[in-house]
N, C-alpha and C. Protein backbone atom coordinates (compact mmCIF):
# COMPACT_ATOMS: atom_id res chain seq x y z
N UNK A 1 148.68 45.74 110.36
CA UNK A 1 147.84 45.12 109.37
C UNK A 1 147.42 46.17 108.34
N UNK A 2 147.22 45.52 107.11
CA UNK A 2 147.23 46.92 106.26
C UNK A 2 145.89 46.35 105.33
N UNK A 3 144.56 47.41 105.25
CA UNK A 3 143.02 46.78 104.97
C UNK A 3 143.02 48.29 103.55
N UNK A 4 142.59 47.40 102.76
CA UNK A 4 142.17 48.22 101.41
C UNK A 4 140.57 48.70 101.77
N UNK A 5 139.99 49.36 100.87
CA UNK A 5 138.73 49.56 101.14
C UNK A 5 138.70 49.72 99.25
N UNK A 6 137.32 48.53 99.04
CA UNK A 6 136.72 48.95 97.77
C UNK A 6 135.61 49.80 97.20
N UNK A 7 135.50 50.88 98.30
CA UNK A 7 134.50 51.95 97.87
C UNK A 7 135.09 52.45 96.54
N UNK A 8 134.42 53.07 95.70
CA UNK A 8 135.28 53.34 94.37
C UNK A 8 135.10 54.91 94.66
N UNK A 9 136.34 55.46 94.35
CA UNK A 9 136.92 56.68 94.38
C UNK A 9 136.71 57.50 93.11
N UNK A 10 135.58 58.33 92.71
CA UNK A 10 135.71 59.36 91.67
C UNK A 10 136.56 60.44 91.67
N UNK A 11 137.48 60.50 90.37
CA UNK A 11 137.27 62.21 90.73
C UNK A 11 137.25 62.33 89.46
N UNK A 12 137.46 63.95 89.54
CA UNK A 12 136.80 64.33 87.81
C UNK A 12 137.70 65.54 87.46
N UNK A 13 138.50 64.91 86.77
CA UNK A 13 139.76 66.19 85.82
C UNK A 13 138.64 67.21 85.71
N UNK A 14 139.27 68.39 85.66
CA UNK A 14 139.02 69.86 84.75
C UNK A 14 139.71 70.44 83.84
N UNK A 15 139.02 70.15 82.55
CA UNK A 15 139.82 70.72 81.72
C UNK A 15 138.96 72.46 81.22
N UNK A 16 140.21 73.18 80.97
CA UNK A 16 139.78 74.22 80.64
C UNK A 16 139.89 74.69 79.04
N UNK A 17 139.15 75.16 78.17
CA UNK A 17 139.30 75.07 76.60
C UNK A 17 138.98 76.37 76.64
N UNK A 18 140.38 77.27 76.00
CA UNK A 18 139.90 78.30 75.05
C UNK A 18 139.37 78.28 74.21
N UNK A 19 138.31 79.21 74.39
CA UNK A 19 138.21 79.60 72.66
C UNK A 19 138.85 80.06 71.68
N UNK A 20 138.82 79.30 70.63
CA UNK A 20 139.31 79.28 68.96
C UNK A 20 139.63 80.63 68.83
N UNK A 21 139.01 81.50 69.11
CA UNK A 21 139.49 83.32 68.85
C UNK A 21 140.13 83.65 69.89
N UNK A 22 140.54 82.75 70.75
CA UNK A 22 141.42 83.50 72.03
C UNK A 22 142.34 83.90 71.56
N UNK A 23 143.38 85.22 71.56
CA UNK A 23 144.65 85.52 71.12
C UNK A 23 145.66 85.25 71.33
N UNK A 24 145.90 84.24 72.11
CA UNK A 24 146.99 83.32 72.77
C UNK A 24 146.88 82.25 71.36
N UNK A 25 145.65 81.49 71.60
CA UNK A 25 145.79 80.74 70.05
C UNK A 25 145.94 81.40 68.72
N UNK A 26 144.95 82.34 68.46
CA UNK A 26 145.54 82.79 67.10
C UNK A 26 146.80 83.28 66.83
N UNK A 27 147.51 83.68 68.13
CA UNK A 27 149.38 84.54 67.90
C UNK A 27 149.98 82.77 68.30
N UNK A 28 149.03 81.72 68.53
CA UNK A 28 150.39 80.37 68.23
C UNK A 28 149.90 79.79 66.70
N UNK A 29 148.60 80.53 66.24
CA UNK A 29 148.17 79.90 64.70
C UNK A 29 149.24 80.31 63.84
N UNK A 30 149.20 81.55 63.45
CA UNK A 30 150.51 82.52 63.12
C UNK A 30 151.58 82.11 63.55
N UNK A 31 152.06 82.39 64.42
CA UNK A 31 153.17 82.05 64.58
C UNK A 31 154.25 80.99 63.88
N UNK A 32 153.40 79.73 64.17
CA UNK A 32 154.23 78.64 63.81
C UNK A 32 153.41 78.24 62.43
N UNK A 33 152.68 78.90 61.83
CA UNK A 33 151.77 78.68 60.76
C UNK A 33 151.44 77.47 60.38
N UNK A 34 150.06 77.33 61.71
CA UNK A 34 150.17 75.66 62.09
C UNK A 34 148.96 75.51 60.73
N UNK A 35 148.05 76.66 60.57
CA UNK A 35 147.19 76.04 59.42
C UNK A 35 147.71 75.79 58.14
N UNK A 36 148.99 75.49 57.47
CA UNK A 36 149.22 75.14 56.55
C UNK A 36 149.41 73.47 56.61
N UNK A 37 149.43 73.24 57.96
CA UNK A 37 149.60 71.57 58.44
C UNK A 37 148.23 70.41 57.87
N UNK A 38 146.95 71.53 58.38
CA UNK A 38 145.68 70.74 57.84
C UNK A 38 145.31 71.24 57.02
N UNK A 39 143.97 70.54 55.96
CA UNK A 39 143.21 71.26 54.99
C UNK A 39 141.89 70.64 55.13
N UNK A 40 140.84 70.91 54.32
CA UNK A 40 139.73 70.75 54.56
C UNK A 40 139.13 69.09 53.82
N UNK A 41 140.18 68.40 53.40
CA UNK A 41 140.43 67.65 52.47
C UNK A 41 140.67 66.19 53.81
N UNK A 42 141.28 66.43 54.82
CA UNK A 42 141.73 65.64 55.35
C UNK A 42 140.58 65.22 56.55
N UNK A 43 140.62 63.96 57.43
CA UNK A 43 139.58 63.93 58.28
C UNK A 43 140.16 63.33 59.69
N UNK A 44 138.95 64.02 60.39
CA UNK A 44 140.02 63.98 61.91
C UNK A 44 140.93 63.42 62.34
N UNK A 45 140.98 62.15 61.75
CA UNK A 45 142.35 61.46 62.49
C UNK A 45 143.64 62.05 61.17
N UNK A 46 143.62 62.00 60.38
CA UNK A 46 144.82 62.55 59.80
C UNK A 46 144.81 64.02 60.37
N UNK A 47 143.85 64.42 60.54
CA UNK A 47 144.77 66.19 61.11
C UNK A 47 145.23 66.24 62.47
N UNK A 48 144.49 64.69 63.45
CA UNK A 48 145.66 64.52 64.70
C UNK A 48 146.56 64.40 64.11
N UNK A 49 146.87 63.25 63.59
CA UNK A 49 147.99 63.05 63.14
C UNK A 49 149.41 64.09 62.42
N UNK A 50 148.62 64.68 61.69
CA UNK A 50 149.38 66.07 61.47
C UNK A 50 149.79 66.83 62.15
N UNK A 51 149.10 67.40 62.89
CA UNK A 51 149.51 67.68 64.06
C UNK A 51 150.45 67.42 65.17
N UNK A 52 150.26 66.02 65.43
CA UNK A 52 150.70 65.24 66.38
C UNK A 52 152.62 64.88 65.71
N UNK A 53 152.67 64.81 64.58
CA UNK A 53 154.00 64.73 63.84
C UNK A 53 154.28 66.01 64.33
N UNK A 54 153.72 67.36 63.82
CA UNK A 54 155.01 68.37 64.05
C UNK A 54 155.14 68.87 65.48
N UNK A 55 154.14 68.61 66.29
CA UNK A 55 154.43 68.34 67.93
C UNK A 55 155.85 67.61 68.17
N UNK A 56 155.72 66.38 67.58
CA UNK A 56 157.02 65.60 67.60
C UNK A 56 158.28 65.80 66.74
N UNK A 57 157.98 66.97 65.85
CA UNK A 57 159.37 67.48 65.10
C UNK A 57 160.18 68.76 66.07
């Protein structure tokens, strides 16, 4: 016989966030000279989006 149980089960991802000056990010800023992608002109969802295109190129 096979019995479910509806206690509800949490759990809780960990995400870990560098910081913006970490040198892992600034040598991938450079690198792929991702800040020419956004400008200060655009608003959050277009700079996912920007983003999110050259992820997908």
């Amino acid at each position: 016989m096979i019995t479910f149980s509806f206690e509800e089960i949490r759990t809780q991802d960990k995400f870990l966030w560098l910081d913006y000056n970490h040198q892992y990010l600034k040598e991938l800023r450079e690198r792929y000279k991702l800040r020419s992608l956004i400008n200060d002109d655009m608003d959050d969802l277009a700079k996912v989006k920007a983003v999110m295109n050259w992820v997908n190129s």
